[in-house]
Structure formats: C-alpha cells, structure tokens
C-alpha atoms as a PDB file:
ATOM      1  CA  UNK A   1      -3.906  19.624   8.382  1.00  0.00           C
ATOM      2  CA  UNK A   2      -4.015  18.427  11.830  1.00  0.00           C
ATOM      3  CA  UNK A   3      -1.926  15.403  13.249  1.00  0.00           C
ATOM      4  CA  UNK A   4      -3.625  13.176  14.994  1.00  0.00           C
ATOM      5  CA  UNK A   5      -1.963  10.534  17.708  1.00  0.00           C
ATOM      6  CA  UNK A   6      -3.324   6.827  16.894  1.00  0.00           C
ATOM      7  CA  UNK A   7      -2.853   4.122  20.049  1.00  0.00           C
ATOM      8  CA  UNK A   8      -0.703   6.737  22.345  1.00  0.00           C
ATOM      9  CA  UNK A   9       1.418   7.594  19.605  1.00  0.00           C
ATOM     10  CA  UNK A  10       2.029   3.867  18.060  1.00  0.00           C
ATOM     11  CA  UNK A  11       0.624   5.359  14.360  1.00  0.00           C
ATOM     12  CA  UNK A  12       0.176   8.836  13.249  1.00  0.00           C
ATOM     13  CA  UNK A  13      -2.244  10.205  10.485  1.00  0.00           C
ATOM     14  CA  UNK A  14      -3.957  13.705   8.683  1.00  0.00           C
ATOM     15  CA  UNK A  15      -7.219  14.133   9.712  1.00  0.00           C
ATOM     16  CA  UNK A  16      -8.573  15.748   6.397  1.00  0.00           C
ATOM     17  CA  UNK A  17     -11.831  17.365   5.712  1.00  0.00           C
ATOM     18  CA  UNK A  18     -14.922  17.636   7.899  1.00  0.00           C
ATOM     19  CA  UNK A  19     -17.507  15.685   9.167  1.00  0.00           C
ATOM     20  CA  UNK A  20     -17.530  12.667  10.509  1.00  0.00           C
ATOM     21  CA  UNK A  21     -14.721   9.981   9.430  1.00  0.00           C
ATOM     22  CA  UNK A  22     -16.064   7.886   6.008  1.00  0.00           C
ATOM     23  CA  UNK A  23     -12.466   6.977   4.577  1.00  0.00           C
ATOM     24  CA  UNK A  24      -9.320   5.429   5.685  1.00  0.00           C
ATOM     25  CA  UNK A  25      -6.252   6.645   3.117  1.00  0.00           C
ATOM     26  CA  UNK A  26      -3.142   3.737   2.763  1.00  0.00           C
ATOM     27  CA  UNK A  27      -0.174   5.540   1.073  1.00  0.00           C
ATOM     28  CA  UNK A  28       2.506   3.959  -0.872  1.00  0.00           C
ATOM     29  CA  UNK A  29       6.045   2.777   0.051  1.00  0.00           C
ATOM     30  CA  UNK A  30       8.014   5.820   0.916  1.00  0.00           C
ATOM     31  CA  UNK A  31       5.363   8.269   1.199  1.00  0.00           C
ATOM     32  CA  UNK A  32       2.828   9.703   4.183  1.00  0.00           C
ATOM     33  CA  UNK A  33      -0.617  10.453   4.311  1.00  0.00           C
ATOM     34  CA  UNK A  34      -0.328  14.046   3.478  1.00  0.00           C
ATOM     35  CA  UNK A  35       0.148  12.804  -0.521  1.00  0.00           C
ATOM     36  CA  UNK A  36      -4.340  12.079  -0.283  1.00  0.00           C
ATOM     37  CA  UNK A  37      -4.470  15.560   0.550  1.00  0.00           C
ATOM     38  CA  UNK A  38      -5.347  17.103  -2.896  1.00  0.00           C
ATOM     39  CA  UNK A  39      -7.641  13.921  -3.653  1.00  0.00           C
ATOM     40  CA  UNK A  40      -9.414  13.516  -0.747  1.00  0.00           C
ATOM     41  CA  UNK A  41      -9.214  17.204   1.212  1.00  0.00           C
ATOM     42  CA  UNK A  42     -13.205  17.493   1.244  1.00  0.00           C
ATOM     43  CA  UNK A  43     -14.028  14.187   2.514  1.00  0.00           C
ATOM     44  CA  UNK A  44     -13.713  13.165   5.947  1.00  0.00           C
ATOM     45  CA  UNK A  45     -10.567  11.284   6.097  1.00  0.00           C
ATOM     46  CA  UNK A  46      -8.426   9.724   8.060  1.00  0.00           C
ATOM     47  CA  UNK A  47      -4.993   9.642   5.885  1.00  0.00           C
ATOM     48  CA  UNK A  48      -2.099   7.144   7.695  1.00  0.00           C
ATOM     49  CA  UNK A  49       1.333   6.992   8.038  1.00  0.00           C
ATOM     50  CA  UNK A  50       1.945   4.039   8.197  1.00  0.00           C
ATOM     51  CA  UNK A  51       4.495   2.200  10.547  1.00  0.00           C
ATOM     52  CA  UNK A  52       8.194   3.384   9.312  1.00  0.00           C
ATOM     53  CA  UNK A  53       6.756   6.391   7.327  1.00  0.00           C
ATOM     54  CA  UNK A  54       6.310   9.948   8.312  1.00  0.00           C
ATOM     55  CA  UNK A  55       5.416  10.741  11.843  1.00  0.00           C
ATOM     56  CA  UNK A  56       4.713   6.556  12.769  1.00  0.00           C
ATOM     57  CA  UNK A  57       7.304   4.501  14.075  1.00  0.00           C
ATOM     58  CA  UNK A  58       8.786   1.877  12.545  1.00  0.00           C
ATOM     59  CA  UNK A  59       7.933  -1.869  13.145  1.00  0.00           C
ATOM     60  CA  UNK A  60      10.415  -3.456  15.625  1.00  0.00           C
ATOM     61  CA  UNK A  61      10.517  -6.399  13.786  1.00  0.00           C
ATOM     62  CA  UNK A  62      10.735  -7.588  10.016  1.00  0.00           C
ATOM     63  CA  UNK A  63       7.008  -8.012   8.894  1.00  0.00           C
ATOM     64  CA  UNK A  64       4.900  -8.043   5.795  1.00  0.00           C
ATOM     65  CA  UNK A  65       1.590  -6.695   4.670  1.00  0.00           C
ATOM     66  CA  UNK A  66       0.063  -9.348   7.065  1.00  0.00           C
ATOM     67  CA  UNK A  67       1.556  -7.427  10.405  1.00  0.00           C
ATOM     68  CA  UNK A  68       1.195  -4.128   8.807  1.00  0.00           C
ATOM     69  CA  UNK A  69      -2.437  -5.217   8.552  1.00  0.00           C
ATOM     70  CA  UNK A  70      -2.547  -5.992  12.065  1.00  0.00           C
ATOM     71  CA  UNK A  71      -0.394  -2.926  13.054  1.00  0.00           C
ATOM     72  CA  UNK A  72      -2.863  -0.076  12.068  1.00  0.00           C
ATOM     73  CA  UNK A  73      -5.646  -2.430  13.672  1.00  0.00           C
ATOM     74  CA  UNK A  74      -6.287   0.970  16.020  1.00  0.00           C
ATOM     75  CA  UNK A  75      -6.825   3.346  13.135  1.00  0.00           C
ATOM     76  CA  UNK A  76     -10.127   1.250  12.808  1.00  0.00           C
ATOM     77  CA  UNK A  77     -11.485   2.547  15.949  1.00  0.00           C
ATOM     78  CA  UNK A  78     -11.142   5.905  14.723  1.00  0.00           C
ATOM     79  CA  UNK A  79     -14.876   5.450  12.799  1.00  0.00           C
ATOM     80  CA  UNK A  80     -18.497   4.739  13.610  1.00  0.00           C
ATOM     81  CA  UNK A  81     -18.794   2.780  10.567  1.00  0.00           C
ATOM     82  CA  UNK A  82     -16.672   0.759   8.773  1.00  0.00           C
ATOM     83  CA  UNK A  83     -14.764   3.246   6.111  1.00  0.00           C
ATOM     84  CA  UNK A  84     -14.178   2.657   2.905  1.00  0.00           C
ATOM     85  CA  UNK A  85     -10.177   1.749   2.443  1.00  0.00           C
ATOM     86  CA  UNK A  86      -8.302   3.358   0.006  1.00  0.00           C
ATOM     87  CA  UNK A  87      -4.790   1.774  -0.849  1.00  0.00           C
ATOM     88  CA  UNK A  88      -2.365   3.265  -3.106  1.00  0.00           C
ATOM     89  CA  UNK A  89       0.658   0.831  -4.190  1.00  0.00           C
ATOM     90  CA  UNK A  90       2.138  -0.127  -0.739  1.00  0.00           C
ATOM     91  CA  UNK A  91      -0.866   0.977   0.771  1.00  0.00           C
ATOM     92  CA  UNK A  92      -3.110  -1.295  -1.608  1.00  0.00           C
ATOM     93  CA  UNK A  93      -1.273  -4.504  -0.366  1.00  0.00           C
ATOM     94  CA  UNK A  94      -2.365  -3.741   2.816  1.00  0.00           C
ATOM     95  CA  UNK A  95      -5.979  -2.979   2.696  1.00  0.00           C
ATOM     96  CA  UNK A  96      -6.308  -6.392   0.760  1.00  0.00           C
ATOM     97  CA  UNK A  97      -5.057  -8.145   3.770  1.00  0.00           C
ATOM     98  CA  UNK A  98      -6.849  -6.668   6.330  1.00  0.00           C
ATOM     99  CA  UNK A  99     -10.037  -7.123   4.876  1.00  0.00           C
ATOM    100  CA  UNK A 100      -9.143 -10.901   3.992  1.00  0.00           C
ATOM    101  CA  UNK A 101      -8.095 -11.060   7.234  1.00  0.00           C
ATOM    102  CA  UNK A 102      -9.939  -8.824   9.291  1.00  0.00           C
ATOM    103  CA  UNK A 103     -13.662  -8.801   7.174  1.00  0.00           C
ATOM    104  CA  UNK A 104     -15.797  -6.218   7.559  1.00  0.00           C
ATOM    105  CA  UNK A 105     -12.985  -4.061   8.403  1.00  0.00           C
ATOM    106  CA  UNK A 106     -13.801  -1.749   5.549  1.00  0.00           C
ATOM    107  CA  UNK A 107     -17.058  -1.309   3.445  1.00  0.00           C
ATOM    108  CA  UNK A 108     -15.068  -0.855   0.075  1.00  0.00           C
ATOM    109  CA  UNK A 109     -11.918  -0.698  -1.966  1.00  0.00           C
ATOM    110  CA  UNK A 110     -10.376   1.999  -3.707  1.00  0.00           C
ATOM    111  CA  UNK A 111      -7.167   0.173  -5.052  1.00  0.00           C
ATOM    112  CA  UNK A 112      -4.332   2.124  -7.237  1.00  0.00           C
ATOM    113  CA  UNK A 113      -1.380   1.383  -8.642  1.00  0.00           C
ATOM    114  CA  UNK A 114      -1.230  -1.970  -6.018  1.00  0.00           C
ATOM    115  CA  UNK A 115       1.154  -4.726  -6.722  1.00  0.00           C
ATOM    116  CA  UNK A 116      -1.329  -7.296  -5.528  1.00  0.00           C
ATOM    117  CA  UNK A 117       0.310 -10.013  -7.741  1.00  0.00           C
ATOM    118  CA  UNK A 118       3.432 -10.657  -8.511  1.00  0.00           C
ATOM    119  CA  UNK A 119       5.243 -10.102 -11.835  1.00  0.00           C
ATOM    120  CA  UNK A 120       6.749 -12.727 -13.572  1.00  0.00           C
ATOM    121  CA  UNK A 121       9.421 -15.510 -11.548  1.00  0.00           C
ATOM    122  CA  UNK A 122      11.534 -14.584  -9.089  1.00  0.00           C
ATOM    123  CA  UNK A 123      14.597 -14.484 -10.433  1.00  0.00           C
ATOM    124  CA  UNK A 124      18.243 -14.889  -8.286  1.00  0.00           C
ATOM    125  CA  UNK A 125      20.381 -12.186  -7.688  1.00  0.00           C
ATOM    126  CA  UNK A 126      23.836 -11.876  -9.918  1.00  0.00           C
ATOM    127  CA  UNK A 127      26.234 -14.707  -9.153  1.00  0.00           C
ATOM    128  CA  UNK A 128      28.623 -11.751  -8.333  1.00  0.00           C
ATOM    129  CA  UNK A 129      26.428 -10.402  -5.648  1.00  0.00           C
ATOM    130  CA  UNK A 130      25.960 -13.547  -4.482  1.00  0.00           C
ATOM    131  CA  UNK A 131      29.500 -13.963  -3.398  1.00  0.00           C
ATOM    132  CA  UNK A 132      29.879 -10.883  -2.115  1.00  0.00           C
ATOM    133  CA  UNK A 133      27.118 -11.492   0.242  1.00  0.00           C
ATOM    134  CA  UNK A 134      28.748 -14.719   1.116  1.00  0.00           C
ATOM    135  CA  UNK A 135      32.223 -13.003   1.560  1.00  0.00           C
ATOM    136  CA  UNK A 136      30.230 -10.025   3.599  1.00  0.00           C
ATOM    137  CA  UNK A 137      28.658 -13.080   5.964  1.00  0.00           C
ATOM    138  CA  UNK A 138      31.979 -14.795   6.784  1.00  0.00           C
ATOM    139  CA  UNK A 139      34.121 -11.360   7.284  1.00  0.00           C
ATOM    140  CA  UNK A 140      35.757 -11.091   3.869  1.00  0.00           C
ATOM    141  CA  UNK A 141      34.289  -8.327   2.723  1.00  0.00           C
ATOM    142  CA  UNK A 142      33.477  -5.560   4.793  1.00  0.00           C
ATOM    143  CA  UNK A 143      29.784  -3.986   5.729  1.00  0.00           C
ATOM    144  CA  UNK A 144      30.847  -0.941   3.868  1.00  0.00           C
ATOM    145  CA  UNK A 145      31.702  -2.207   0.997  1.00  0.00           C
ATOM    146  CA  UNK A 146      28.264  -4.713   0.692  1.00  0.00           C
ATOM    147  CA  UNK A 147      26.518  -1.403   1.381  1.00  0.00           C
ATOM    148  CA  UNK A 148      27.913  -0.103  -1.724  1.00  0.00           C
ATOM    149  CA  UNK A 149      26.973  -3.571  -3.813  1.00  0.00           C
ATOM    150  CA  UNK A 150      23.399  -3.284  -2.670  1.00  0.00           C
ATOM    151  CA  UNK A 151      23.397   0.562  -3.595  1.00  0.00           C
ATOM    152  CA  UNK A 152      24.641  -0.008  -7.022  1.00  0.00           C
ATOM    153  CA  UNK A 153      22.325  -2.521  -7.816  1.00  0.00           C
ATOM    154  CA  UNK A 154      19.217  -2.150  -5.356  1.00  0.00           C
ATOM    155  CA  UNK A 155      15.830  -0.295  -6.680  1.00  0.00           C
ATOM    156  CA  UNK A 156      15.702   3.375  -5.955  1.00  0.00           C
ATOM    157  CA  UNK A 157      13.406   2.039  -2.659  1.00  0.00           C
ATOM    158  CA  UNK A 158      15.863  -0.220  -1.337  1.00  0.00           C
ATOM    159  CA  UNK A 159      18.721   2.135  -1.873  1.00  0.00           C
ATOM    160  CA  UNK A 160      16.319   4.222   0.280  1.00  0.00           C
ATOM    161  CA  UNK A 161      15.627   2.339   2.838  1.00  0.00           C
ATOM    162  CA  UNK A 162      17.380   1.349   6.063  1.00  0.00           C
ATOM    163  CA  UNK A 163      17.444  -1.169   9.134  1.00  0.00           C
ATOM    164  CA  UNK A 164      13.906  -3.029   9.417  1.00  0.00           C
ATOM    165  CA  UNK A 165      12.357  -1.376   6.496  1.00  0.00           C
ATOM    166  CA  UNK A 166      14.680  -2.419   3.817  1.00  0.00           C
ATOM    167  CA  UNK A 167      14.414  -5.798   5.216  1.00  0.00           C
ATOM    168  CA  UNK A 168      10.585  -5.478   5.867  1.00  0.00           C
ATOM    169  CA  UNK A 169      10.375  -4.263   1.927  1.00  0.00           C
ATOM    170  CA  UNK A 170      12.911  -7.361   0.321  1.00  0.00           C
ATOM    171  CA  UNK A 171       9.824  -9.332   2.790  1.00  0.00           C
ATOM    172  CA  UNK A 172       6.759  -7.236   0.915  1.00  0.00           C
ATOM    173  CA  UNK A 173       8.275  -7.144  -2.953  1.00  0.00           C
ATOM    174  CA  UNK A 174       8.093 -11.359  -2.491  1.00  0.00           C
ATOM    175  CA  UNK A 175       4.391 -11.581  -1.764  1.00  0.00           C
ATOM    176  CA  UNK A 176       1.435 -12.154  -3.420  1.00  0.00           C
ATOM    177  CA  UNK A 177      -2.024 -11.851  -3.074  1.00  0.00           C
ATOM    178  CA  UNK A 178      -4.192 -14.432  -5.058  1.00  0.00           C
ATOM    179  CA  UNK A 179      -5.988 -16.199  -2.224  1.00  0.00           C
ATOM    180  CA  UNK A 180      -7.026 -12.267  -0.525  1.00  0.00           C
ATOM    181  CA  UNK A 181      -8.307 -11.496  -3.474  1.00  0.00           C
ATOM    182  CA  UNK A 182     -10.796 -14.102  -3.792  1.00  0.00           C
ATOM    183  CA  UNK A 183     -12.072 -13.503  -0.104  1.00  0.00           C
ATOM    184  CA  UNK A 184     -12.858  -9.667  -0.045  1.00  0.00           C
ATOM    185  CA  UNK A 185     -16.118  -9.481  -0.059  1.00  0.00           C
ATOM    186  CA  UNK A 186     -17.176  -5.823  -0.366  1.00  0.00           C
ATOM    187  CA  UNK A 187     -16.914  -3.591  -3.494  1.00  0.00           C
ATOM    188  CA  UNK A 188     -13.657  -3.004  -5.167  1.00  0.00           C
ATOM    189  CA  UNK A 189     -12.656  -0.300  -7.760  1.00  0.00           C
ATOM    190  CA  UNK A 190      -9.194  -0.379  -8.909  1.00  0.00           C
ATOM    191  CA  UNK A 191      -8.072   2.741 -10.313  1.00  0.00           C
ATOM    192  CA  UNK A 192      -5.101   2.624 -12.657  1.00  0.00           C
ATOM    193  CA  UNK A 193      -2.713   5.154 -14.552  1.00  0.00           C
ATOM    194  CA  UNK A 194      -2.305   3.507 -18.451  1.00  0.00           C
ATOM    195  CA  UNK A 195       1.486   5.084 -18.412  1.00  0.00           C
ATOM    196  CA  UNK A 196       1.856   3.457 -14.650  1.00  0.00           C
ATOM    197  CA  UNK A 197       5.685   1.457 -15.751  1.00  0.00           C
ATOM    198  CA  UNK A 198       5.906   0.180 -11.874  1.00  0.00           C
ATOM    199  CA  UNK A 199       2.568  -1.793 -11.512  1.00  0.00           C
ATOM    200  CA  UNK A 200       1.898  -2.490 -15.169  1.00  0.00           C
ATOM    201  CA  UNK A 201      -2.050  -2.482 -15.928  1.00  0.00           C
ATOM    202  CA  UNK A 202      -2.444  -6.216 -16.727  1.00  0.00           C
ATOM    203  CA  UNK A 203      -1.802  -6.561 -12.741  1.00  0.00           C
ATOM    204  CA  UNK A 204      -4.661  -4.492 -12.528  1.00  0.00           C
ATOM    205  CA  UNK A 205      -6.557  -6.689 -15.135  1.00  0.00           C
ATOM    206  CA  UNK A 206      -5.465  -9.766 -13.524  1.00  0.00           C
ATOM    207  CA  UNK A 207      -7.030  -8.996  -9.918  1.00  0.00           C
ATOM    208  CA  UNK A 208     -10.181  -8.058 -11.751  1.00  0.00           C
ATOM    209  CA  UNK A 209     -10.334 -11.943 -12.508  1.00  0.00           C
ATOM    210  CA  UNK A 210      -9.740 -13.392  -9.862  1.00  0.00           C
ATOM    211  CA  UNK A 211     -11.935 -10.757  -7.691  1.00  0.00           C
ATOM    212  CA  UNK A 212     -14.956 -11.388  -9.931  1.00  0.00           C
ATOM    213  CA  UNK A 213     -14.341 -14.831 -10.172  1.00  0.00           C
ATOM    214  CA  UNK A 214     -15.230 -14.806  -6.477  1.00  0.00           C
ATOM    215  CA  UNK A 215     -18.571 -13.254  -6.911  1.00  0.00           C
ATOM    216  CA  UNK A 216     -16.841 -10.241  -5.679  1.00  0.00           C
ATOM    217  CA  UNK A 217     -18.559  -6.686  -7.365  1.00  0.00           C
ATOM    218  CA  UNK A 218     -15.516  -5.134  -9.176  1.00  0.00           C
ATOM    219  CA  UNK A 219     -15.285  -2.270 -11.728  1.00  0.00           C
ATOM    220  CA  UNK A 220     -11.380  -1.302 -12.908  1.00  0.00           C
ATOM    221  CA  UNK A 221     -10.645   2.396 -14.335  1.00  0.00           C
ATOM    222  CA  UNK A 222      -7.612   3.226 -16.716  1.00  0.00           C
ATOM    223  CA  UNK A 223      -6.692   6.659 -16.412  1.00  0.00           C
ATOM    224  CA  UNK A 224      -4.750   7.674 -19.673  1.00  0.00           C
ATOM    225  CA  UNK A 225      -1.874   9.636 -19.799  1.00  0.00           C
ATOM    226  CA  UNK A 226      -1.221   9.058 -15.494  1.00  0.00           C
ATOM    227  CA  UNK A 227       1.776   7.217 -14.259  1.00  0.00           C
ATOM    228  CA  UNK A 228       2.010   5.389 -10.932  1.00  0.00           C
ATOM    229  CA  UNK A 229       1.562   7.843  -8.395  1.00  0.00           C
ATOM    230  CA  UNK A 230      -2.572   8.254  -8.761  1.00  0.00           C
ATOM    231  CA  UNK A 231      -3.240  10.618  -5.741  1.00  0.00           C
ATOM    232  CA  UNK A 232      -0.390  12.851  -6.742  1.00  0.00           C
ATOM    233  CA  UNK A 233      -1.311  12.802 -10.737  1.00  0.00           C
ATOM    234  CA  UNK A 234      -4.751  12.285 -10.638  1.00  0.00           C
ATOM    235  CA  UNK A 235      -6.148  13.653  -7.659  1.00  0.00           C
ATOM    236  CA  UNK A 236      -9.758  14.322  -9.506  1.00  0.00           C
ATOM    237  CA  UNK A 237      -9.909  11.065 -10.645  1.00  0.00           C
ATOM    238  CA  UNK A 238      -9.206   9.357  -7.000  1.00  0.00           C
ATOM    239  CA  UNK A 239     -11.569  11.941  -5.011  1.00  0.00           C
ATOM    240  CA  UNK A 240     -14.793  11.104  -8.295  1.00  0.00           C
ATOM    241  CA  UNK A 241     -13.787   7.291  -7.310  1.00  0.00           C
ATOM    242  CA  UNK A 242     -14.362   7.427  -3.434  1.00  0.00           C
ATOM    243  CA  UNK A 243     -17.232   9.372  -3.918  1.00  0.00           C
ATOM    244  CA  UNK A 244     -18.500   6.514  -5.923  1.00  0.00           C
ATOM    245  CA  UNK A 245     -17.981   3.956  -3.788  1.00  0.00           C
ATOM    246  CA  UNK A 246     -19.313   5.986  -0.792  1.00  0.00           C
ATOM    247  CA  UNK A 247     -22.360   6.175  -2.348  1.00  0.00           C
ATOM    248  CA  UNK A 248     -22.359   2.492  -3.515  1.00  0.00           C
ATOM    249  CA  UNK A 249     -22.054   1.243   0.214  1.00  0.00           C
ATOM    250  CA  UNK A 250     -24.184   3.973   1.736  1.00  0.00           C
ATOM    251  CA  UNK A 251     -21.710   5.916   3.320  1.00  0.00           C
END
C-alpha cells in the first residue's frame, strides 16, 4: 500500500484500492490507517494517520477533536467530490466535527465504535492522586515517581501515550458531542459491535436520537458477537456498510 505525503508532509495516509478517491478512513486512538485495509482494500480510499499516529506528526499543541478537525483540513483536497467519512472510535469524534463544522465536507457517515457522548459524570480522580499531583507541582514528589502514579492507575491509552498526546487525549476523553450531532446533515450509519465493552451500544442508540431528532437520515447496525475494534473484527461488515452509503449519496 502506497504512502502518500498530505500538505508537504504535515499528514500521511494509505492510498487503498483503485479508482478515483470516494472515501476518507478516520482510525481510532492509537492506531493508523493501514487497520481499513482489510475493510476497505477495493474501494478507493484514502486511509489517514492522523496527527500523532503512524507516519503524521504530532500536533504542537494540546487540541481536541475540534483542531484535529481542522488539522486534516488538506486530506479534503485529495477528492473531486466530497467522500464519504468513515470514523472508527477516535476517528468517529472527528468526522462529527468536521462536518458540524466544516458542512459539506463529507457526503456521509460511516460511524463505529465512536464515543460521541459521554458516559455517565465525570468523576474526580482518587484523593490520593490528587495529592500526589499537588506534591509533584510544588517539588515534593518527583516527576518519576508521578509517572509511576499515572501508570498504575491511567487507562491502557494514557499509560501509552506521551508529551502532547496524553495531554491532547485527557482533552478528547472530556468531550462531548450533542450539539454536532444535531447539525450533520448528510446520511449517517453507525455501525456497532454488541460485545463492544469500550463504547457500550446505548451510546450508539443515544446518537441515533438525537441525529434523527434533527431530521437527520440515520440507520444504526449491531453486529453480534464483534467487540470494539470494527475494521479489525468485522471487516465485511464495514466494507457492505460503505458500499451502502456510496450508493445512497451517489458516489
């Protein structure tokens, strides 16, 4: 799968398939395009890194789905037409936002696994790691051993993450999404895995709502027996969906 150089080398992304460019692939915190290469190898794709991920630099500065929207702002040139988006997790956030933001951006959503809303209050960290980060901010406790408090209780994500990103992702985890939802205006298809224990299905079910209730068209798919990672586990499923919605907005 060829590389291709976005913007003199500001974003990177596989070119997949043949033909001219129809879909724009969003992959999920952590990953790189290359993970919509079973799904989507026979359509003509366009499948970013996106900033911090794979071959694209990272931001410079701490942003959330709104800059990352505006980041891959050049990937849009890449098309004739206006693709249809699809968003997986991570990915999913974005696409929302660029379309609220940017409309007509794309001609439809393919949305999986996307925590558009968020789940339940946010809740305070532990008292304990509340002094330590005070003690860490006034010199009492050192940066090595903080690093080791937000390792032992940080999700596998933060743990992984570094510099910007884990301070672009403690940004991203925060937000929510109800007033891009209502303003999409093209097609959206939200594809779901029933086991998926990250992004629970009533997320899923709960965009539905407030998409339709915006006179928005909107169809939501529950694969059984599929976890969170949709391209990866369900590969079929994704490519049957973009087909769909290619042919839905005439692409």
């Amino acid at each position: 799968m060829p590389l291709v150089s976005i913007s003199g080398g500001a974003l990177f992304a596989e070119r997949l398939g043949s033909g001219p460019l129809r879909v724009l692939a969003l992959h999920g915190w952590g990953r790189r395009g290359t993970d919509f290469a079973a799904a989507l190898g026979e359509i003509g794709t366009l499948a970013l890194d996106l900033p911090g991920f794979g071959a694209s630099p990272a931001p410079t500065e701490v942003i959330g789905a709104a800059g990352y929207a505006e980041a891959i702002g050049p990937a849009f040139d890449m098309f004739d037409e206006p693709p249809v988006v699809v968003g997986h997790s991570f990915g999913g956030r974005v696409a929302v936002v660029r379309q609220f933001s940017r409309p007509g951006s794309a001609s439809g959503l393919v949305l999986s696994g996307a925590p558009l809303l968020r789940s339940g209050e946010r809740r305070k960290p532990p008292l304990a790691y509340r002094l330590a980060r005070f003690a860490n901010r006034i010199g009492l406790l050192s940066d090595e051993k903080m690093e080791r408090e937000r390792q032992r209780r940080g999700s596998a994500d933060y743990r992984a993450a570094r510099g910007v990103m884990r301070d672009i992702l403690v940004k991203v985890v925060n937000e929510s999404y109800e007033r891009e939802l209502s303003g999409l205006g093209v097609p959206v298809h939200l594809l779901w895995g029933a086991k998926d224990t990250e992004v629970p299905v009533r997320i899923a079910e709960e965009a539905e709502k407030i998409i339709a209730a915006a006179g928005t068209p909107v169809t939501t798919e529950i694969l059984e027996g599929v976890g969170h990672h949709v391209p990866l586990q369900a590969p079929e499923a994704l490519r049957k969906a973009v087909e769909t919605m290619l042919e839905q907005v005439g692409r």
